[in-house]
PDB file of N, CA and C in Angstrom:
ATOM      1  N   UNK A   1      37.243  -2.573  28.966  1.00  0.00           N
ATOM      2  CA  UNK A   1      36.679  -3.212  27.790  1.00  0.00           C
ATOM      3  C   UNK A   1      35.333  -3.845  28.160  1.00  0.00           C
ATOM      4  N   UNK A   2      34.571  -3.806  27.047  1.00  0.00           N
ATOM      5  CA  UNK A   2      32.795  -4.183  27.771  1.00  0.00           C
ATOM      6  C   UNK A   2      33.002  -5.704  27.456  1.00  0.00           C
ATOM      7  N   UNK A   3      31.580  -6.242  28.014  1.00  0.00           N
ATOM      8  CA  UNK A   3      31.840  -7.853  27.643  1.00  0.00           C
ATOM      9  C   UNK A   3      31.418  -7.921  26.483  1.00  0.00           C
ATOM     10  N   UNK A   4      31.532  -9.103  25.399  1.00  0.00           N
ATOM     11  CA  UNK A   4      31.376  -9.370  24.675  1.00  0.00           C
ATOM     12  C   UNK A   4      29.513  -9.454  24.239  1.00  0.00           C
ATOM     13  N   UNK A   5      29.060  -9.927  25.210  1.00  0.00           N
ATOM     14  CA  UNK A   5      27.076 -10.301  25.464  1.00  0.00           C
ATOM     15  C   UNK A   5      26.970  -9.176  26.175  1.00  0.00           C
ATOM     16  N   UNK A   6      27.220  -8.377  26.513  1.00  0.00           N
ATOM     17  CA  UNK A   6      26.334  -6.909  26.851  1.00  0.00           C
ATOM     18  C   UNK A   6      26.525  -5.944  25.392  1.00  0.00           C
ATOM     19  N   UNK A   7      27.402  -6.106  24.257  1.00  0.00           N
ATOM     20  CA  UNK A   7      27.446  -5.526  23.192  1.00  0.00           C
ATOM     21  C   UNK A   7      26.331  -5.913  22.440  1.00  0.00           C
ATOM     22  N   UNK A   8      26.396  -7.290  21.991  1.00  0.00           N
ATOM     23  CA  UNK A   8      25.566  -7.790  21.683  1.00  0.00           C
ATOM     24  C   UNK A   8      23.871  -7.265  21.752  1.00  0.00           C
ATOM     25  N   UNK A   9      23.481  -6.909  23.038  1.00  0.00           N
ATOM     26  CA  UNK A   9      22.242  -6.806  22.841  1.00  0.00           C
ATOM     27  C   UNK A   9      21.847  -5.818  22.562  1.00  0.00           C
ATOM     28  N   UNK A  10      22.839  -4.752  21.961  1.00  0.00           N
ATOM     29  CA  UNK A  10      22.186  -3.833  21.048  1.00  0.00           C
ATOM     30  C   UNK A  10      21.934  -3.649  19.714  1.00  0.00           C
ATOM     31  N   UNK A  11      22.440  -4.944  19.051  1.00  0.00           N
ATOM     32  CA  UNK A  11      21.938  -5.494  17.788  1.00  0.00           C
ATOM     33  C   UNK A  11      20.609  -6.441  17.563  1.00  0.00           C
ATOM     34  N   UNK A  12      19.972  -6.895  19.011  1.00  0.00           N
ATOM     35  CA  UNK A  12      18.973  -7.223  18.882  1.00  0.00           C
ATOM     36  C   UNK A  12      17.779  -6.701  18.158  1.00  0.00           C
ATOM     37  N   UNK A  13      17.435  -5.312  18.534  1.00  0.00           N
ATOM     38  CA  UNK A  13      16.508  -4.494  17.656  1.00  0.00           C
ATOM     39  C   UNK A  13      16.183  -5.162  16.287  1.00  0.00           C
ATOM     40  N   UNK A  14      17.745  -4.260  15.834  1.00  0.00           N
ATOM     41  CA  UNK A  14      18.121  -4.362  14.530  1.00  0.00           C
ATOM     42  C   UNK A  14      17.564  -5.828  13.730  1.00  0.00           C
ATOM     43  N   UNK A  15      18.087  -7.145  14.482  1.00  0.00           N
ATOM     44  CA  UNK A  15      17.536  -8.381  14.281  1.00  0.00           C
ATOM     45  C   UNK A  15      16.034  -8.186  13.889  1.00  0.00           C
ATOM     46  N   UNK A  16      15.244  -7.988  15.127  1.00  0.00           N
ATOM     47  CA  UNK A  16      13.780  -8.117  14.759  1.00  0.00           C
ATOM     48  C   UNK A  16      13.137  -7.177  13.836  1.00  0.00           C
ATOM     49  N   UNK A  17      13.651  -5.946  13.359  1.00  0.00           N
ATOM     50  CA  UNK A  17      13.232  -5.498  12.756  1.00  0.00           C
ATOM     51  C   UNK A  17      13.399  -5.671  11.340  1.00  0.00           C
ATOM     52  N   UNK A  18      14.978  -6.180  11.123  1.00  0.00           N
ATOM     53  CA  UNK A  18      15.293  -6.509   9.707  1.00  0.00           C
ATOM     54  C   UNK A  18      14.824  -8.583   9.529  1.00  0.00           C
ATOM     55  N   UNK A  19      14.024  -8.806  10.372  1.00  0.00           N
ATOM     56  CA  UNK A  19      13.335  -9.928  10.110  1.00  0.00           C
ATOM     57  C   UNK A  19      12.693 -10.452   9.229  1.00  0.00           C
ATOM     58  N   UNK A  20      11.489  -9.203   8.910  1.00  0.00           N
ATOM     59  CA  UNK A  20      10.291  -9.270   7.505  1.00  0.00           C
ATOM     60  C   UNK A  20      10.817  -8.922   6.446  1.00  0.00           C
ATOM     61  N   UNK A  21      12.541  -8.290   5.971  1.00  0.00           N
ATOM     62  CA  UNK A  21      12.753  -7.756   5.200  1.00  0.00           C
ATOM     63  C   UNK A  21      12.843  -8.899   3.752  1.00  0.00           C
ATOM     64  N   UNK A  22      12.745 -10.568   4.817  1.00  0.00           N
ATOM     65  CA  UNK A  22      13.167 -11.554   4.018  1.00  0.00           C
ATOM     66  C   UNK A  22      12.067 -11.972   2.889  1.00  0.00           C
ATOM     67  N   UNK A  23      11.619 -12.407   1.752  1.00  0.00           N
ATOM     68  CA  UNK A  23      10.945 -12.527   1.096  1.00  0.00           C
ATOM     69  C   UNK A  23      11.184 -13.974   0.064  1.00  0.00           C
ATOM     70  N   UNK A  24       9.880 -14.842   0.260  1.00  0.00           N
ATOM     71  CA  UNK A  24      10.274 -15.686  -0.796  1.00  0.00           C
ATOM     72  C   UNK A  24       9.948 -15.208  -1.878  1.00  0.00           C
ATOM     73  N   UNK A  25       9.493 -14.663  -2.755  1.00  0.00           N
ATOM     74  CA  UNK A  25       9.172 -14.216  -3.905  1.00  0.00           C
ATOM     75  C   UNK A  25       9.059 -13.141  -3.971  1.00  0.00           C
ATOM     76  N   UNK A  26       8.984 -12.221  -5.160  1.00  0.00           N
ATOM     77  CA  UNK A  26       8.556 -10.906  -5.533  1.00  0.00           C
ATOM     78  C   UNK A  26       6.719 -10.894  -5.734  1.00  0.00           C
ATOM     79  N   UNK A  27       6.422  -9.809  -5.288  1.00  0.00           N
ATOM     80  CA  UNK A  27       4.982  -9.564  -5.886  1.00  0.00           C
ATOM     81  C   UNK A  27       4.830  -9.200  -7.261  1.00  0.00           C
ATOM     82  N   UNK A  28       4.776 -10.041  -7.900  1.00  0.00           N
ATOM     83  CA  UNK A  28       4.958  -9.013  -9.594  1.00  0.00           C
ATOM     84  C   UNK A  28       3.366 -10.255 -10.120  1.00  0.00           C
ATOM     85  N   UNK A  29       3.042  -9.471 -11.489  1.00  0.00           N
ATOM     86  CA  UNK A  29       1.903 -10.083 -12.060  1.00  0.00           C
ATOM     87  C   UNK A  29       2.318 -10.185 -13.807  1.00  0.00           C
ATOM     88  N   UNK A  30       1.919 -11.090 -14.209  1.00  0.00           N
ATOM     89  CA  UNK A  30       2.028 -11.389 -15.847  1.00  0.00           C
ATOM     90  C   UNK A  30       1.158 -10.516 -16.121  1.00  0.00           C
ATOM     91  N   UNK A  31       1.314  -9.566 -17.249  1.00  0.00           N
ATOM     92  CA  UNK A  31       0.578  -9.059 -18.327  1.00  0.00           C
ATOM     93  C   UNK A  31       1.033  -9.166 -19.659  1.00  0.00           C
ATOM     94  N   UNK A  32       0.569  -9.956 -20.184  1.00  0.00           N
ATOM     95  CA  UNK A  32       0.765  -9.863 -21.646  1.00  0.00           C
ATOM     96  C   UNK A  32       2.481 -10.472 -21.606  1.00  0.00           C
ATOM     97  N   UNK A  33       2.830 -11.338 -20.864  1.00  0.00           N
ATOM     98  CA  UNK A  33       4.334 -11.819 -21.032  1.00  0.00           C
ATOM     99  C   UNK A  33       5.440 -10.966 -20.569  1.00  0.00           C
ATOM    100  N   UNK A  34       4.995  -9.822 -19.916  1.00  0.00           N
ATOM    101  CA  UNK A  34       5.624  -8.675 -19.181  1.00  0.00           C
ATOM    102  C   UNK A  34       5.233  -8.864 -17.668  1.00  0.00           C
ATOM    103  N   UNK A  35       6.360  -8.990 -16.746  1.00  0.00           N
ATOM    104  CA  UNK A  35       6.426  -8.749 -15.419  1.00  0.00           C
ATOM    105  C   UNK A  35       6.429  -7.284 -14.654  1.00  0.00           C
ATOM    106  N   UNK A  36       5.090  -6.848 -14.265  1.00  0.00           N
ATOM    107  CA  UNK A  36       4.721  -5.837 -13.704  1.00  0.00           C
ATOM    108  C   UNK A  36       4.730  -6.015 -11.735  1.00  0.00           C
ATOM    109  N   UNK A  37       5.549  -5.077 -11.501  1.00  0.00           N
ATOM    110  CA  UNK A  37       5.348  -5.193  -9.864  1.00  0.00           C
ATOM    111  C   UNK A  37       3.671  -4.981  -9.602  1.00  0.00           C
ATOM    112  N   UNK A  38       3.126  -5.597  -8.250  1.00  0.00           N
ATOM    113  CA  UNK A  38       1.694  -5.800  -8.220  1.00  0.00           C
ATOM    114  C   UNK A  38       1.496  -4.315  -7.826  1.00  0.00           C
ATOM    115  N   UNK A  39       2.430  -3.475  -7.197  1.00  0.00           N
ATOM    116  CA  UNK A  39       2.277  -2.115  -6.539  1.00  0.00           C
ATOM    117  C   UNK A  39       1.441  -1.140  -7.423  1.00  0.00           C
ATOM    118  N   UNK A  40       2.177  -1.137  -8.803  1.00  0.00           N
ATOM    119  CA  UNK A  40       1.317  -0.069  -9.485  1.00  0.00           C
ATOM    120  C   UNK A  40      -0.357  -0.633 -10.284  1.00  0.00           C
ATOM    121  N   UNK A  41      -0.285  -2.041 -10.528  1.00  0.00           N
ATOM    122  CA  UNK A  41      -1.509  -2.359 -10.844  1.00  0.00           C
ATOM    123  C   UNK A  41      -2.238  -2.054  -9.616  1.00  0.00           C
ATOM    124  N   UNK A  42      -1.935  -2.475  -8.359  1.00  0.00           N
ATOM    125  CA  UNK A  42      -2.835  -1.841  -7.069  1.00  0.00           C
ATOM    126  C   UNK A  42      -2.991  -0.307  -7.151  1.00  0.00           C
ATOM    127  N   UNK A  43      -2.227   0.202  -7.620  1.00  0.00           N
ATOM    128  CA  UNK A  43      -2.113   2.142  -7.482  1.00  0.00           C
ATOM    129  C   UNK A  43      -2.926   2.481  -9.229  1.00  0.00           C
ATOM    130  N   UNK A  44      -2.853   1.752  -9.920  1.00  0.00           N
ATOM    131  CA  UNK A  44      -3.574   2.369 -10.974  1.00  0.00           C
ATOM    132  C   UNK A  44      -5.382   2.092 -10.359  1.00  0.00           C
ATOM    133  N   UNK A  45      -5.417   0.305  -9.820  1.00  0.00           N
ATOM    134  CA  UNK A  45      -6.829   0.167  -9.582  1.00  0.00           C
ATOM    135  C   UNK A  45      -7.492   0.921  -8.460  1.00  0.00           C
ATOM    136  N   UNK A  46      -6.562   1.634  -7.769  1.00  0.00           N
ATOM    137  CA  UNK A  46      -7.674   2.337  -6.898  1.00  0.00           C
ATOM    138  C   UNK A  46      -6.971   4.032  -6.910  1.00  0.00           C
ATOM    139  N   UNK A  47      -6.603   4.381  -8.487  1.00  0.00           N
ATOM    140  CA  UNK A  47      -6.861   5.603  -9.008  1.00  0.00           C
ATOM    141  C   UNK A  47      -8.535   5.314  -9.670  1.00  0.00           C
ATOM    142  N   UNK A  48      -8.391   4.253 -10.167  1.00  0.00           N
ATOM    143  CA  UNK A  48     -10.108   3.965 -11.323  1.00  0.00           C
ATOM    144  C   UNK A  48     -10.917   3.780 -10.482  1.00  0.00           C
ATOM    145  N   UNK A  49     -11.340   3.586  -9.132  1.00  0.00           N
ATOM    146  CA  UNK A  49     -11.744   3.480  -8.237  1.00  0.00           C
ATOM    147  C   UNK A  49     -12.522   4.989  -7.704  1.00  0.00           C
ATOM    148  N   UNK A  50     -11.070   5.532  -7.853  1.00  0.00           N
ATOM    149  CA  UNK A  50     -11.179   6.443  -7.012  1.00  0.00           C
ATOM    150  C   UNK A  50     -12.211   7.506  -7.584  1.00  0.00           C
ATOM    151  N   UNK A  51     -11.908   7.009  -8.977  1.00  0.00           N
ATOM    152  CA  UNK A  51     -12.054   8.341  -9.817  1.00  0.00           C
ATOM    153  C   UNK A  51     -13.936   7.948 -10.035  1.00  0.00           C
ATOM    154  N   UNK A  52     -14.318   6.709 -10.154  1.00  0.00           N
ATOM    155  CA  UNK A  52     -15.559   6.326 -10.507  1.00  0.00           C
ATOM    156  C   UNK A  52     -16.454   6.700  -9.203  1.00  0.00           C
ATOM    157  N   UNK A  53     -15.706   6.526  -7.834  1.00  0.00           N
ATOM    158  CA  UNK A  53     -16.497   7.199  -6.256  1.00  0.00           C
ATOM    159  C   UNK A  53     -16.504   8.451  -6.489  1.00  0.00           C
ATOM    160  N   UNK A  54     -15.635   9.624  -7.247  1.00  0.00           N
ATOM    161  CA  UNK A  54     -16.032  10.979  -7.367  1.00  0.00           C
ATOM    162  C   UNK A  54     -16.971  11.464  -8.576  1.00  0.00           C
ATOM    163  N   UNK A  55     -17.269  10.296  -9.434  1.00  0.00           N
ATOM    164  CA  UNK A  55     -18.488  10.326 -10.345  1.00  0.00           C
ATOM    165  C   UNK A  55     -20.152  10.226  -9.281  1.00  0.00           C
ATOM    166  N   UNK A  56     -19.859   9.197  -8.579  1.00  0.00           N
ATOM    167  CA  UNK A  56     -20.751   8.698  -7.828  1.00  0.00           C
ATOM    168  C   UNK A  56     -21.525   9.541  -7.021  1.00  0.00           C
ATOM    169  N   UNK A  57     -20.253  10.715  -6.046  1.00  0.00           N
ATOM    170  CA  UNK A  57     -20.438  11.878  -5.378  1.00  0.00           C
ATOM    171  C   UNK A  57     -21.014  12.575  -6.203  1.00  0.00           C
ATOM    172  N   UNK A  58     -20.389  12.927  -7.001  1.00  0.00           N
ATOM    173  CA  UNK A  58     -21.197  14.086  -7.938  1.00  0.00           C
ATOM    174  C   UNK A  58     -22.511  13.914  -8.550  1.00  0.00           C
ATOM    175  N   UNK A  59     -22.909  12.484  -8.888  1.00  0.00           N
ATOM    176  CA  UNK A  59     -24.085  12.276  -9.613  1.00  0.00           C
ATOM    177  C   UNK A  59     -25.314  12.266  -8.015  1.00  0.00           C
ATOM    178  N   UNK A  60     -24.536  12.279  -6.866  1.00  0.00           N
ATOM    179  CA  UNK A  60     -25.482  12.641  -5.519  1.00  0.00           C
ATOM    180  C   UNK A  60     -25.479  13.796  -5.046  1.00  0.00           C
ATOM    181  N   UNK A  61     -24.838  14.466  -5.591  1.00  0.00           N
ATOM    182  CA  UNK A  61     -24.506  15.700  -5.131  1.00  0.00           C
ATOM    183  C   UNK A  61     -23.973  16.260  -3.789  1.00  0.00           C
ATOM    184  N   UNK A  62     -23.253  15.477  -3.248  1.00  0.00           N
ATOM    185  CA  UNK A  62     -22.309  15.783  -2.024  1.00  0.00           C
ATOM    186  C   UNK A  62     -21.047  15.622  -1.777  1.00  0.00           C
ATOM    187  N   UNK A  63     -20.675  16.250  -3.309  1.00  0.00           N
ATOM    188  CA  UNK A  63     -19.014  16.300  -3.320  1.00  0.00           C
ATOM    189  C   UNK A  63     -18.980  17.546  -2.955  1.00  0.00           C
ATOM    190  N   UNK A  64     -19.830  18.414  -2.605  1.00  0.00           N
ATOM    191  CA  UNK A  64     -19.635  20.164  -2.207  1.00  0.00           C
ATOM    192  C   UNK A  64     -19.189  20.209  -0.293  1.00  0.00           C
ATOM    193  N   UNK A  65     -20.298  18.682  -0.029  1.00  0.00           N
ATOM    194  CA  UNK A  65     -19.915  18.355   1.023  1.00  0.00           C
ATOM    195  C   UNK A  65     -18.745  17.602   1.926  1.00  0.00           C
ATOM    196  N   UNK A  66     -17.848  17.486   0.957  1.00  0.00           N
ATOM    197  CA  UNK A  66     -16.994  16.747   1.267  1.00  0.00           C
ATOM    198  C   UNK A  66     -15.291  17.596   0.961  1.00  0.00           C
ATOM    199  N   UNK A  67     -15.377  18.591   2.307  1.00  0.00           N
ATOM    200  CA  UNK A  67     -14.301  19.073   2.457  1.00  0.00           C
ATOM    201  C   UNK A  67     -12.948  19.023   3.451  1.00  0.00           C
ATOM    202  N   UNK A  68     -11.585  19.302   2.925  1.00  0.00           N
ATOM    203  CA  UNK A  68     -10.894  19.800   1.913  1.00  0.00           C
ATOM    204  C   UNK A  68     -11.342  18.542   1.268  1.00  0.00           C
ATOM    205  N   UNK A  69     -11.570  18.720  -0.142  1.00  0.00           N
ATOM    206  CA  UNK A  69     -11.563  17.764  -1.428  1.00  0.00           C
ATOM    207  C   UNK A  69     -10.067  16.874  -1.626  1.00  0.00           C
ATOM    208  N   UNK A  70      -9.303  17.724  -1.585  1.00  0.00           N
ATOM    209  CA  UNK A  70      -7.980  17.052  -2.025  1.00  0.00           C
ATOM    210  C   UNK A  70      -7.534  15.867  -0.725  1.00  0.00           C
ATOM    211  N   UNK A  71      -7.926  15.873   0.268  1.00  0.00           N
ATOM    212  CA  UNK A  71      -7.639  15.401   1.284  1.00  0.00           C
ATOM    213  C   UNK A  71      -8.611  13.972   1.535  1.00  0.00           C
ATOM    214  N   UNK A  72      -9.930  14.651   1.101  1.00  0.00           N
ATOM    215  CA  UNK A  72     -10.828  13.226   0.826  1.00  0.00           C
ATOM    216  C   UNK A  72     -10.026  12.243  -0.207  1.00  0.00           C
ATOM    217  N   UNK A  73     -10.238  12.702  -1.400  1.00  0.00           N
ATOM    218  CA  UNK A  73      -9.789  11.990  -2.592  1.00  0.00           C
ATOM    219  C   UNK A  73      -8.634  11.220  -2.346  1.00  0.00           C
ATOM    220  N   UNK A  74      -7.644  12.083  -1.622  1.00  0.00           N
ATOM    221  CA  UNK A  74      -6.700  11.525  -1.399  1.00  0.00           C
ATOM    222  C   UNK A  74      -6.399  10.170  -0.644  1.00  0.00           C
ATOM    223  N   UNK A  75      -7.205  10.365   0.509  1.00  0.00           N
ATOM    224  CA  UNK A  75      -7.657   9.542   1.364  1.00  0.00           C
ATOM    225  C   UNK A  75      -8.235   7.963   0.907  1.00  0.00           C
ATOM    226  N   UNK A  76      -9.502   8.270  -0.217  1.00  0.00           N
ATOM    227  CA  UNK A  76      -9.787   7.487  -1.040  1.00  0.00           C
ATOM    228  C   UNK A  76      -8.846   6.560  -1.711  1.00  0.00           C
ATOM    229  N   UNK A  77      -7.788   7.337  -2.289  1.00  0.00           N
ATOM    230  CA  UNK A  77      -7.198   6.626  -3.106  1.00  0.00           C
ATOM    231  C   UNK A  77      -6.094   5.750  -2.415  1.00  0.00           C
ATOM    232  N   UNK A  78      -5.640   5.908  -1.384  1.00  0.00           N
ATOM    233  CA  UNK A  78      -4.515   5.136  -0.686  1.00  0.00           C
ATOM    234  C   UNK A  78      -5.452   4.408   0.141  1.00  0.00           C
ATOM    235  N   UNK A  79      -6.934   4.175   0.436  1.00  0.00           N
ATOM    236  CA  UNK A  79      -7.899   3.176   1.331  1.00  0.00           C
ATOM    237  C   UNK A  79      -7.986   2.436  -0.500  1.00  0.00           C
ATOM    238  N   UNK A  80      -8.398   2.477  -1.070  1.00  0.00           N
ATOM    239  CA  UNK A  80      -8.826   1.749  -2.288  1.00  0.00           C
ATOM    240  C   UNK A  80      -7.545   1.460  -2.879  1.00  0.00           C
ATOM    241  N   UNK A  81      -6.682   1.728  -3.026  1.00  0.00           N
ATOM    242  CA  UNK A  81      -5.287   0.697  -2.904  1.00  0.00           C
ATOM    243  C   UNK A  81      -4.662  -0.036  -2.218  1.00  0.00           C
ATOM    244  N   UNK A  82      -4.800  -0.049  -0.964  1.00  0.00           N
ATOM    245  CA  UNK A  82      -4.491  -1.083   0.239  1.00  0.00           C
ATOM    246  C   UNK A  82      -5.483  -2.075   0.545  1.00  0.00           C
ATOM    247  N   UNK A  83      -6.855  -1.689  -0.282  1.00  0.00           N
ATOM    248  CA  UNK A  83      -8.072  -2.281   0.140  1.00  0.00           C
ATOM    249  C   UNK A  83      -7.720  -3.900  -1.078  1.00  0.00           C
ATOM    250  N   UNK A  84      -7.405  -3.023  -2.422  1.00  0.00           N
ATOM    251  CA  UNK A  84      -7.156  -3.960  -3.976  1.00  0.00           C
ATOM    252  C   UNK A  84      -5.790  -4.869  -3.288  1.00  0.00           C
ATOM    253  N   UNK A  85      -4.695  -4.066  -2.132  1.00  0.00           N
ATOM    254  CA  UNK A  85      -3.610  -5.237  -2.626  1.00  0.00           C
ATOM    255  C   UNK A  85      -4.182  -6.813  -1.043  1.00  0.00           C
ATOM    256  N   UNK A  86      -4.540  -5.944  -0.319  1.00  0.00           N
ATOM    257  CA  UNK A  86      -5.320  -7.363   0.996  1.00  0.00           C
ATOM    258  C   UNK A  86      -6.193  -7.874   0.142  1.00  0.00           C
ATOM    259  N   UNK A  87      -6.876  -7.492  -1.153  1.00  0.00           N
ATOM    260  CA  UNK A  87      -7.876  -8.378  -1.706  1.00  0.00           C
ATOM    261  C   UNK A  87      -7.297  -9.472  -2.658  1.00  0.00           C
ATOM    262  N   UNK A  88      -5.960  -9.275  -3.119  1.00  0.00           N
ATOM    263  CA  UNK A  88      -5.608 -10.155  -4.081  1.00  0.00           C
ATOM    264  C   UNK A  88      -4.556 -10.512  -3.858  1.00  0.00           C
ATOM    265  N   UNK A  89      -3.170  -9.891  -3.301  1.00  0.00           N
ATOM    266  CA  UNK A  89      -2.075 -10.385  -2.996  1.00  0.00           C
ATOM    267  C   UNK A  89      -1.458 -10.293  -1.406  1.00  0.00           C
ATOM    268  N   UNK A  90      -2.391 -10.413  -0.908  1.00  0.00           N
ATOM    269  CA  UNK A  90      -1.878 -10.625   0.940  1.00  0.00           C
ATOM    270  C   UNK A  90      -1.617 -12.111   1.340  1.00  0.00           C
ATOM    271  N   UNK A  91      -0.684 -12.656   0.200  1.00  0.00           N
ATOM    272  CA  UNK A  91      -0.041 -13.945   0.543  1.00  0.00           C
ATOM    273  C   UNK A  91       0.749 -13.557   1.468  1.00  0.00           C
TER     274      UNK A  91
END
């Protein structure tokens, strides 16, 4: 039979990792008297983002230069959503 404290320290991990899972509050935002998680207002604002930098490209003309396209854009849009939620809710 093993000892009791050599079992043990293979739940340590587990400990530190399920550490941050704790949360005092939810991220959510008032609109209009409706509770919206902050996730998709961050994912809508850096779709509008995204979409106004591929106006931008195009009105310079080096969106021809900017290949695979789908991979830029893409790129764009998950940097300009992580960029909107450290700018307003990285309590």
């Amino acid at each position: 039979m093993k000892p009791p404290l050599r079992s043990s320290f293979r739940l340590w991990p587990a400990v530190f990792l399920l550490a941050g899972c704790r949360s005092t509050h939810s991220p959510t935002v008032d609109v209009f008297g409706s509770y919206f998680p902050a996730w998709i207002i961050c994912i809508v604002a850096g779709l509008l983002l995204t979409v106004i930098a591929r106006q931008i490209f195009l009105a310079l003309k080096i969106s021809g230069y900017l290949r695979p396209g789908p991979v830029v854009y893409l790129s764009l849009l998950i940097g300009f959503t992580l960029a909107v939620w450290l700018s307003f809710f990285k309590n």
